[in-house]
Protein backbone atom coordinates (compact mmCIF):
# COMPACT_ATOMS: atom_id res chain seq x y z
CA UNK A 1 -44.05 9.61 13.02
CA UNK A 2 -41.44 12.11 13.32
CA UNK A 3 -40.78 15.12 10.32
CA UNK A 4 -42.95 12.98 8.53
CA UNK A 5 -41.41 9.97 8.21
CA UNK A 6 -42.87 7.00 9.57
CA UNK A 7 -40.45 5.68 12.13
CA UNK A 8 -42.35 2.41 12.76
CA UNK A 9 -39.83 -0.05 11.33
CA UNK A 10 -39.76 -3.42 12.67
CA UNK A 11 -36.79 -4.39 15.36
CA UNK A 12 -35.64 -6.77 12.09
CA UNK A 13 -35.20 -3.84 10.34
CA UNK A 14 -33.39 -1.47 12.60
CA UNK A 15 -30.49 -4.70 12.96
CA UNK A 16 -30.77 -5.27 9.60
CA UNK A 17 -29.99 -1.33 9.15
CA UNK A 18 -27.28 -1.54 11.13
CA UNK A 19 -25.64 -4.19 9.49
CA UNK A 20 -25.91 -2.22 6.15
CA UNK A 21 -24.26 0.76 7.36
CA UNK A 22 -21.47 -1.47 9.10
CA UNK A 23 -21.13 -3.41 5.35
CA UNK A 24 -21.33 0.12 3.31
CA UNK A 25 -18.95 1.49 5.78
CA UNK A 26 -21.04 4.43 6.33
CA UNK A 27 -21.90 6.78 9.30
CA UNK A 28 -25.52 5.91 10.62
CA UNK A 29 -26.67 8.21 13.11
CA UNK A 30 -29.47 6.62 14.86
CA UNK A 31 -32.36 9.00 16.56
CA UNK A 32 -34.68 7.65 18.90
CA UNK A 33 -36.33 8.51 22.98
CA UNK A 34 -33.95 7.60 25.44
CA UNK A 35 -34.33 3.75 27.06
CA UNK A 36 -35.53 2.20 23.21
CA UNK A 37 -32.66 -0.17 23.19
CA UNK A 38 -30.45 1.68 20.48
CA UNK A 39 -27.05 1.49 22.54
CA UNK A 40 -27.53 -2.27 23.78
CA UNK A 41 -28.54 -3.16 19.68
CA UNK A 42 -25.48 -1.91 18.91
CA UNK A 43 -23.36 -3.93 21.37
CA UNK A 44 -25.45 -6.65 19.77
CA UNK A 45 -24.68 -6.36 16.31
CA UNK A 46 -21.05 -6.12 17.45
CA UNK A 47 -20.91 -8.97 19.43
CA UNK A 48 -22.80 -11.23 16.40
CA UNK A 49 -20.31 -9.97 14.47
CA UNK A 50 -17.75 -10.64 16.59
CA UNK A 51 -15.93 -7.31 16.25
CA UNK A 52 -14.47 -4.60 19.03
CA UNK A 53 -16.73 -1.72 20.02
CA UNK A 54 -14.99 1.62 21.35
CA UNK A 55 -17.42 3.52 22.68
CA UNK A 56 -17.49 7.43 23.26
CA UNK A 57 -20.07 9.09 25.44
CA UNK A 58 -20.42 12.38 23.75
CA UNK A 59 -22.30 14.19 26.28
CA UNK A 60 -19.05 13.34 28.57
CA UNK A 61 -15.97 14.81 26.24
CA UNK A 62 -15.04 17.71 24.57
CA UNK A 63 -12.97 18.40 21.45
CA UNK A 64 -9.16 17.69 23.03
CA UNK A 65 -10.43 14.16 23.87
CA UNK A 66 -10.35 13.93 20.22
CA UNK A 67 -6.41 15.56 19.87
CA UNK A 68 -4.67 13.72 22.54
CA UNK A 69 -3.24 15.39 25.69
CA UNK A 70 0.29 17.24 25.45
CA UNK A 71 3.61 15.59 27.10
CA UNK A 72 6.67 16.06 27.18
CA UNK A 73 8.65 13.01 24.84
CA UNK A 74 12.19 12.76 26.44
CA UNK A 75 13.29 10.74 23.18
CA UNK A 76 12.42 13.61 21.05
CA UNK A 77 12.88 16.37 23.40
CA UNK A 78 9.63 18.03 22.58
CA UNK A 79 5.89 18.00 23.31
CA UNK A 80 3.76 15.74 21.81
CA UNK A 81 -0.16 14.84 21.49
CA UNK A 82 -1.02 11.52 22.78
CA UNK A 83 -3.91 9.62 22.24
CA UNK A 84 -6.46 8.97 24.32
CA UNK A 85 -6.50 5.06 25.34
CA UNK A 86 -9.69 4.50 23.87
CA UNK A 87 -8.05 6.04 20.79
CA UNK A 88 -5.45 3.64 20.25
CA UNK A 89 -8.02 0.73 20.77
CA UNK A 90 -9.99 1.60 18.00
CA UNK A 91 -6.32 2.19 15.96
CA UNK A 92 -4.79 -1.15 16.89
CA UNK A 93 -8.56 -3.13 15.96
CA UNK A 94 -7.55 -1.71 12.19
CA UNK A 95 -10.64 -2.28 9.78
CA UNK A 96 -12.47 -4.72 12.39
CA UNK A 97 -12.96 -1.82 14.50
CA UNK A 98 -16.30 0.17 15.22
CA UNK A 99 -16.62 3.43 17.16
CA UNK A 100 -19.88 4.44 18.83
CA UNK A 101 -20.58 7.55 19.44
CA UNK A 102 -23.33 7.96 21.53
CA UNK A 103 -25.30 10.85 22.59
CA UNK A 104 -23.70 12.69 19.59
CA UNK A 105 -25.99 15.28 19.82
CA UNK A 106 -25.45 16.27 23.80
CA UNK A 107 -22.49 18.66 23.41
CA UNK A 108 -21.90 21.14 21.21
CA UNK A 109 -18.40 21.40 22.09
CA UNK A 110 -17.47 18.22 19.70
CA UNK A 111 -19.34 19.06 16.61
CA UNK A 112 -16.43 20.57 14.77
CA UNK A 113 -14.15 17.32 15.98
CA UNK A 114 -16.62 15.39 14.25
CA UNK A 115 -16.25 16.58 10.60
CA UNK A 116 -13.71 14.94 10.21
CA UNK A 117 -13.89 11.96 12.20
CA UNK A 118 -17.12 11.06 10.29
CA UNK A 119 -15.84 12.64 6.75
CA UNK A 120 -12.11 11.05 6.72
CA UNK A 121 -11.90 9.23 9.46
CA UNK A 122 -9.62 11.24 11.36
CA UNK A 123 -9.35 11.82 15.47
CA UNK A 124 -6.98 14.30 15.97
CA UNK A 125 -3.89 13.47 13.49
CA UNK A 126 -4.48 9.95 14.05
CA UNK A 127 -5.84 8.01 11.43
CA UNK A 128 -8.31 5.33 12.01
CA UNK A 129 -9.32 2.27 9.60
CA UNK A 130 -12.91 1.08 11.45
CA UNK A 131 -16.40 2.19 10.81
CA UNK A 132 -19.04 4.48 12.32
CA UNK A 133 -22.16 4.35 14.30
CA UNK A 134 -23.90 7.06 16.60
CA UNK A 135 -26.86 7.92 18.37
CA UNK A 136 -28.89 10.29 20.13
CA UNK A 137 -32.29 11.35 21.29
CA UNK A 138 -34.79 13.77 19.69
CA UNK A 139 -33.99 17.62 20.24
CA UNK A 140 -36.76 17.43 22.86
CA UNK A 141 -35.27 14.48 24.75
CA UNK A 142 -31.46 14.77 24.51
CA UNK A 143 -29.22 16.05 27.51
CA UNK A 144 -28.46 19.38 26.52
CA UNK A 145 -31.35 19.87 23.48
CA UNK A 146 -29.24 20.12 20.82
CA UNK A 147 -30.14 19.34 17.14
CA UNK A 148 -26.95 17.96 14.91
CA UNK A 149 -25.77 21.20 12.58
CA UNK A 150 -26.02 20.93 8.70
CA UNK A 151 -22.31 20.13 8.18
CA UNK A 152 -22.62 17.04 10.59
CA UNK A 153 -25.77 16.32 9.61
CA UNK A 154 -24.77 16.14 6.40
CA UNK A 155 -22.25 13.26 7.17
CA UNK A 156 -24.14 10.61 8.35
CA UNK A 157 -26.77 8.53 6.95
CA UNK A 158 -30.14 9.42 9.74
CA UNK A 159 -32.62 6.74 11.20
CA UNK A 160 -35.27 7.40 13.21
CA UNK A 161 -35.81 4.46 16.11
CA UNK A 162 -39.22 3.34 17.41
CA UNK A 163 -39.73 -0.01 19.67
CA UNK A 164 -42.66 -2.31 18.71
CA UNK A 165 -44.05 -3.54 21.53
CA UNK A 166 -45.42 -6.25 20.09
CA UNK A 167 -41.22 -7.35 19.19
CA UNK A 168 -40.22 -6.02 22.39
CA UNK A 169 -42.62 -8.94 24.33
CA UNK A 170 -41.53 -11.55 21.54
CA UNK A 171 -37.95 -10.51 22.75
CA UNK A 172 -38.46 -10.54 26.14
CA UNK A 173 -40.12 -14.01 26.09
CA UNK A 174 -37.81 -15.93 23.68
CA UNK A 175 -34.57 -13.66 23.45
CA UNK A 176 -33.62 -10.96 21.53
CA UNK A 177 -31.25 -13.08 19.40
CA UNK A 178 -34.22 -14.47 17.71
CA UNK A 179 -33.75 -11.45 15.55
CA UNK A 180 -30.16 -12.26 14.51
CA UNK A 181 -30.84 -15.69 13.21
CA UNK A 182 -31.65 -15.04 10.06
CA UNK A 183 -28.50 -12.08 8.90
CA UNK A 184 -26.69 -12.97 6.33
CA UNK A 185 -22.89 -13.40 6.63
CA UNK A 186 -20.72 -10.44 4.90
CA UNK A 187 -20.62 -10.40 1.45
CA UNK A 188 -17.51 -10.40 -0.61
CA UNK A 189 -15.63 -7.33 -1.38
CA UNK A 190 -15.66 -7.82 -5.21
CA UNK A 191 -19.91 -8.56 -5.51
CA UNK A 192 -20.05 -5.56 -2.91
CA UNK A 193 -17.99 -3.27 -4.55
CA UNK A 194 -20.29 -4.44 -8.04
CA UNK A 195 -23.26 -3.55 -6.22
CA UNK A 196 -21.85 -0.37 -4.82
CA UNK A 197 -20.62 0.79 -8.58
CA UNK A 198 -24.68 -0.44 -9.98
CA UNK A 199 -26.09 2.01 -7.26
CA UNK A 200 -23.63 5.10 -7.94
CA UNK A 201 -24.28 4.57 -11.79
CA UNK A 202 -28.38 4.58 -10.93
CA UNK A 203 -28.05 7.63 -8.96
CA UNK A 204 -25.99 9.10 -11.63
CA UNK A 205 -28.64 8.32 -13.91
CA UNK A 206 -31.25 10.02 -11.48
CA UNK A 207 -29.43 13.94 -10.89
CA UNK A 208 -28.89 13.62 -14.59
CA UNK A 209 -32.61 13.59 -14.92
CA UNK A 210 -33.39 15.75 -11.55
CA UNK A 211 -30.14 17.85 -11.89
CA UNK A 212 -31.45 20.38 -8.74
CA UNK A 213 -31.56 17.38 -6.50
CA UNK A 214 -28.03 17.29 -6.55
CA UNK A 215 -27.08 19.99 -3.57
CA UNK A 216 -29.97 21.75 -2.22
CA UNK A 217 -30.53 22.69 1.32
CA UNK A 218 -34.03 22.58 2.79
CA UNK A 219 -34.58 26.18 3.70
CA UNK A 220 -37.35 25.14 6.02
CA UNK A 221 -35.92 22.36 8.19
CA UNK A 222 -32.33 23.13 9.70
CA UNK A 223 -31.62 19.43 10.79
CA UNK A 224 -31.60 16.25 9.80
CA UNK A 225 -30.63 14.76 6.29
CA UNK A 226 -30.37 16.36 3.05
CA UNK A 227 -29.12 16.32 -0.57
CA UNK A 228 -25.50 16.57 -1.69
CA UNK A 229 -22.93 15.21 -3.53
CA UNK A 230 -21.59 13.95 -0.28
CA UNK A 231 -24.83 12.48 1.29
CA UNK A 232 -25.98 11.10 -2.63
CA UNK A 233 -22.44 9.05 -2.25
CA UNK A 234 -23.58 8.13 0.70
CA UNK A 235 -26.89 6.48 -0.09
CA UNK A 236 -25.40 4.52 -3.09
CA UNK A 237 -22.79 3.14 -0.79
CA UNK A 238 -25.59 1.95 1.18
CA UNK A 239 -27.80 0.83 -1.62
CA UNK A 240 -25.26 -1.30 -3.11
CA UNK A 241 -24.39 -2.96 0.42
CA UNK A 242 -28.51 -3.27 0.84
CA UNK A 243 -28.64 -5.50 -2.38
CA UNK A 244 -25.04 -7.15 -1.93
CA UNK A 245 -27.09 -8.28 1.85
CA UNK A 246 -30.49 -9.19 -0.38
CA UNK A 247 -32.54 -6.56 2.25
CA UNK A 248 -35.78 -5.95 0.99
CA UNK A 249 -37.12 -2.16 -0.01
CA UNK A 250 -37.80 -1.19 3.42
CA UNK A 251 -34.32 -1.06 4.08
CA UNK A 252 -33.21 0.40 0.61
CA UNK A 253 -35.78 3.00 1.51
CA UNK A 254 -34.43 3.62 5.17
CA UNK A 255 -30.79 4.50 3.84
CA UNK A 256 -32.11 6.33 1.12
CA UNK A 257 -34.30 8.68 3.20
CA UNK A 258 -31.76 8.74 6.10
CA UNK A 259 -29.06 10.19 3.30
CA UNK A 260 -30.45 12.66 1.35
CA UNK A 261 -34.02 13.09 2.57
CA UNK A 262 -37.31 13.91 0.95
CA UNK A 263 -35.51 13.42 -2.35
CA UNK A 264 -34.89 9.75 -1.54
CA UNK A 265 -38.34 9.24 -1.99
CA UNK A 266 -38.04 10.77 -5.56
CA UNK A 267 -35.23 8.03 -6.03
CA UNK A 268 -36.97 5.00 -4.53
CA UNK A 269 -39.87 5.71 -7.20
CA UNK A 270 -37.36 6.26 -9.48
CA UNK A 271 -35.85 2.83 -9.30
CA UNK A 272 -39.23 0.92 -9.19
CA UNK A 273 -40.21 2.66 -12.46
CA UNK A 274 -37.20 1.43 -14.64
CA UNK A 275 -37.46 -2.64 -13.91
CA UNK A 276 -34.13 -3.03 -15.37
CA UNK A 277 -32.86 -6.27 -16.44
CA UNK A 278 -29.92 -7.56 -14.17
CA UNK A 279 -26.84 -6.32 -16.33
CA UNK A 280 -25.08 -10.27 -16.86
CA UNK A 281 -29.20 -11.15 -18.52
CA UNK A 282 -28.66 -8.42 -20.73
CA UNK A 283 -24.87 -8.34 -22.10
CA UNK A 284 -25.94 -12.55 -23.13
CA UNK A 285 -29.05 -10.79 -24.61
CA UNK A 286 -28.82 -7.70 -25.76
CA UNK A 287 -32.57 -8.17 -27.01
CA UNK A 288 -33.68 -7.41 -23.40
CA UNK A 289 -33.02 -3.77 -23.35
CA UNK A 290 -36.47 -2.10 -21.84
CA UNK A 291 -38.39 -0.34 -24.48
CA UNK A 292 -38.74 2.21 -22.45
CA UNK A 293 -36.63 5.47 -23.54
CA UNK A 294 -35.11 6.03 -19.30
CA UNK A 295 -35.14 2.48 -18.85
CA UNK A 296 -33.20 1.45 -22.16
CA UNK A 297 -30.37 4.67 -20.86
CA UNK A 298 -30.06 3.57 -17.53
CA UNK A 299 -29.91 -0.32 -18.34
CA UNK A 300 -26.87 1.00 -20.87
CA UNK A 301 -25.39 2.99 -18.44
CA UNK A 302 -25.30 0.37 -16.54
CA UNK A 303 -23.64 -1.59 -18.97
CA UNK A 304 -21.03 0.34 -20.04
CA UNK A 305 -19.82 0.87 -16.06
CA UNK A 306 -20.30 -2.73 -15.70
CA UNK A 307 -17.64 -3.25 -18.42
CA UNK A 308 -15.53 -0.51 -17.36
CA UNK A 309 -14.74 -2.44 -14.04
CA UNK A 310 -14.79 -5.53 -15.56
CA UNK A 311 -12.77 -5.30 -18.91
CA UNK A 312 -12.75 -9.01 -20.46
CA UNK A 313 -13.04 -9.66 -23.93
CA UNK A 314 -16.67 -10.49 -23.57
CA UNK A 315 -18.18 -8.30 -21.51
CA UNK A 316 -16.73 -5.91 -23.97
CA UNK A 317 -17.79 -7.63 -27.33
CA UNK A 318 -21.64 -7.73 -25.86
CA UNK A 319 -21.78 -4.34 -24.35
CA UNK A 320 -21.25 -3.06 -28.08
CA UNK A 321 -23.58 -5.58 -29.41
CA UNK A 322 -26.28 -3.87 -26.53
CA UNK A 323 -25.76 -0.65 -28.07
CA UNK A 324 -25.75 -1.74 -31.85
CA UNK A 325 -29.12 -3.59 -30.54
CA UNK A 326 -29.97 0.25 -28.93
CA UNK A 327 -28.95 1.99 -32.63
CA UNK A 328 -30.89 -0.31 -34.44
CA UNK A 329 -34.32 0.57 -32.49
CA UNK A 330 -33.62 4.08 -33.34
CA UNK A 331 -32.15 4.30 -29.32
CA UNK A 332 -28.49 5.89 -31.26
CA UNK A 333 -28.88 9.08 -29.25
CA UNK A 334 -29.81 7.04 -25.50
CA UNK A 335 -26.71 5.00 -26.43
CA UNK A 336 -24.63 7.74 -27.65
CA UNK A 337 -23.36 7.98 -23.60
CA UNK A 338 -22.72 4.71 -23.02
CA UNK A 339 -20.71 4.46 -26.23
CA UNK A 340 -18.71 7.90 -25.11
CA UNK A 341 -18.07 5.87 -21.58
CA UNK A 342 -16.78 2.65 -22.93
CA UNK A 343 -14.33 4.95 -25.56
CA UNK A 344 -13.14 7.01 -22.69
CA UNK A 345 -12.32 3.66 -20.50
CA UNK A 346 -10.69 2.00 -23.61
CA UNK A 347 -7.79 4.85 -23.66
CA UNK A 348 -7.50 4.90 -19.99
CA UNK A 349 -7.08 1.25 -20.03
CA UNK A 350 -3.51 -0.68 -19.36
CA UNK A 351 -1.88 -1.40 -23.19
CA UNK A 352 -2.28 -5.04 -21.99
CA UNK A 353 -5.73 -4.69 -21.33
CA UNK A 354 -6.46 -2.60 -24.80
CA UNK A 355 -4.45 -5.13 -26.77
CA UNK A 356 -7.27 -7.85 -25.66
CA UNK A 357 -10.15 -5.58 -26.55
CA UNK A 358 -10.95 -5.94 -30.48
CA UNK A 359 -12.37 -2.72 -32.01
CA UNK A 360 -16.21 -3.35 -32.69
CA UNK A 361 -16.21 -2.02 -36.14
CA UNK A 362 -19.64 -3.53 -37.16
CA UNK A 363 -20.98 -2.37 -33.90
CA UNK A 364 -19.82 1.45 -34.79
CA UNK A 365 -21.27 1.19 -37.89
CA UNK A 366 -24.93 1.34 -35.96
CA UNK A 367 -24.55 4.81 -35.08
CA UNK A 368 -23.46 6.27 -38.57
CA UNK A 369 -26.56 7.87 -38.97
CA UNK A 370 -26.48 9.76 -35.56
CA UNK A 371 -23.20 10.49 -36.87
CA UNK A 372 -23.49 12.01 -40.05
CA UNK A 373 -26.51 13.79 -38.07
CA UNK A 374 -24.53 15.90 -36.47
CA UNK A 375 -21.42 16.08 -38.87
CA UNK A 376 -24.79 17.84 -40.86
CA UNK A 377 -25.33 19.57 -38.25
């Protein structure tokens, strides 16, 4: 247990974490003791996955390892920065690339380099196109006792790392890539990037409901994760790649903690509460929108970005007949949103795409009430 989260995932889960971040394409910073295996998982994961690993010792470099080094260019007949070789590997492995930053937290001296390699992606001027993992040991335990500041903190999604010994014996008796077996392959980009939009409209849904959990800094804790619009992006990134992977709720729950902190607790709940229909069920029947008033919103919400993305004739004929079905149960305010969404994406669409759409006239009609409500009003 460790700031009062319970650290005592299973080695399953901390690959299985991994693998999320990798698919989100999301910094995970991953905190445990020295000697717990987090540097040789890694190299694992990698290796399954059959893509290069550049790794960076932090506790060894400081901030120009991350500019280049200055020499003179004869061609140009001026001074230029250079990247570092391990710099251009990770540039020349393109999107198949991973950089590992270990022992992030043992030198002070690289922290400001790092807000923008994490944030954009960026060493130096050089862009790079791979993804991001890093570790380090507890405050107590690291090289130099250093805790990550609030600006990098805020950047990554956190894990904290304990070893079973109970899965470190299996491993050590049958093989550590027992725990591989059973990852699934990587899913494709379009049912990611649908899973991805599903999470950032349900956490939309939540800070509409919770509006302070939006950005608010934990006065009493000066490390580790916390809520803000960057970190909440964050956690649906990795929520959508958590359900585009079929992980169960312990690993929903990791990323969601590890990204905004105590409030991803408030989310997790959040989610379990609404038992929202799959969005495809419901556009072929609008009859099963929840009853409940947050769970009917949400599942519309849902509908209306679903459609927004995905523009065909009939995804946009049902989402209307959803929110006539939402009018008609005296739900013309919950829908009133979704309607505004699906209007707003209609003029911003391509004139080929609008020309396909049919206005739902007898769908409008629903919400004459709600609008001669406020015409009244």
């Amino acid at each position: 247990m460790r700031d009062g989260v319970q650290t005592s995932a299973s080695y399953r889960t901390h690959v299985r974490v991994i693998l999320t971040a990798l698919t989100a394409r999301v910094p995970l910073y991953i905190e445990g003791a020295p000697g717990g295996g987090k540097t040789a998982t890694v190299e694992a994961v990698a290796r399954w996955l059959k893509r290069p690993l550049v790794t960076v010792i932090g506790a060894t470099r400081d901030r120009t390892d991350f500019g280049g080094w200055p020499r003179y260019s004869p061609e140009e007949d001026r001074v230029k920065l250079y990247p570092f070789p391990w710099v251009q590997e990770l540039v020349e492995a393109g999107e198949r690339g991973i950089l590992f930053i270990d022992e992030m937290n043992s030198n002070e001296d690289i922290f400001p380099v790092l807000l923008r390699v994490l944030a954009e992606r960026y060493i130096g001027d050089i862009r790079f196109h791979g993804d991001i993992l890093a570790a380090g040991n507890p405050e107590e335990l690291s090289v130099a006792g250093l805790l990550l500041p609030p600006p990098v903190a805020n950047r990554v999604i956190h894990y904290s790392w304990e070893v079973s010994p109970r899965e470190w014996a299996q491993g050590m008796r049958q093989g550590f890539e027992r725990f591989y077996q059973d990852l699934p392959p990587p899913p494709p980009r379009e049912s990611l990037e649908a899973q991805i939009q599903k999470a950032k409209t349900l956490v939309a849904s939540y800070i509409e409901r919770n509006p302070t959990a939006l950005h608010r800094f934990p006065q009493d804790r000066l490390h580790g994760p916390w809520p803000s619009p960057r970190s909440w992006e964050l956690l649906a990134r990795f929520l959508g790649a958590a359900w585009a992977l079929g992980f169960d709720e312990e690993v929903q729950a990791a990323g969601a903690w590890g990204a905004v902190g105590e409030e991803g607790y408030g989310f997790m709940t959040f989610l379990r509460e609404l038992d929202l229909p799959p969005v495809e069920e419901l556009l072929a029947d609008p009859h099963r929108l929840p009853v409940r008033e947050d769970s009917a919103y949400v599942s519309m919400m849902n509908v209306a970005s679903h459609v927004v993305h995905n523009p065909t004739p009939w995804n946009w004929q049902q989402a209307w007949r959803v929110l006539k079905h939402a009018a008609e149960q005296r739900k013309a305010d919950l829908a009133a949103r979704a309607a505004q969404l699906l209007v707003e994406a209609y003029n911003n669409f391509l004139p080929e795409v609008r020309s396909s759409l049919p206005i739902p006239r007898s769908e409008l009609s629903a919400f004459r009430e709600l609008i001669e409500a406020i015409r009244s009003f």
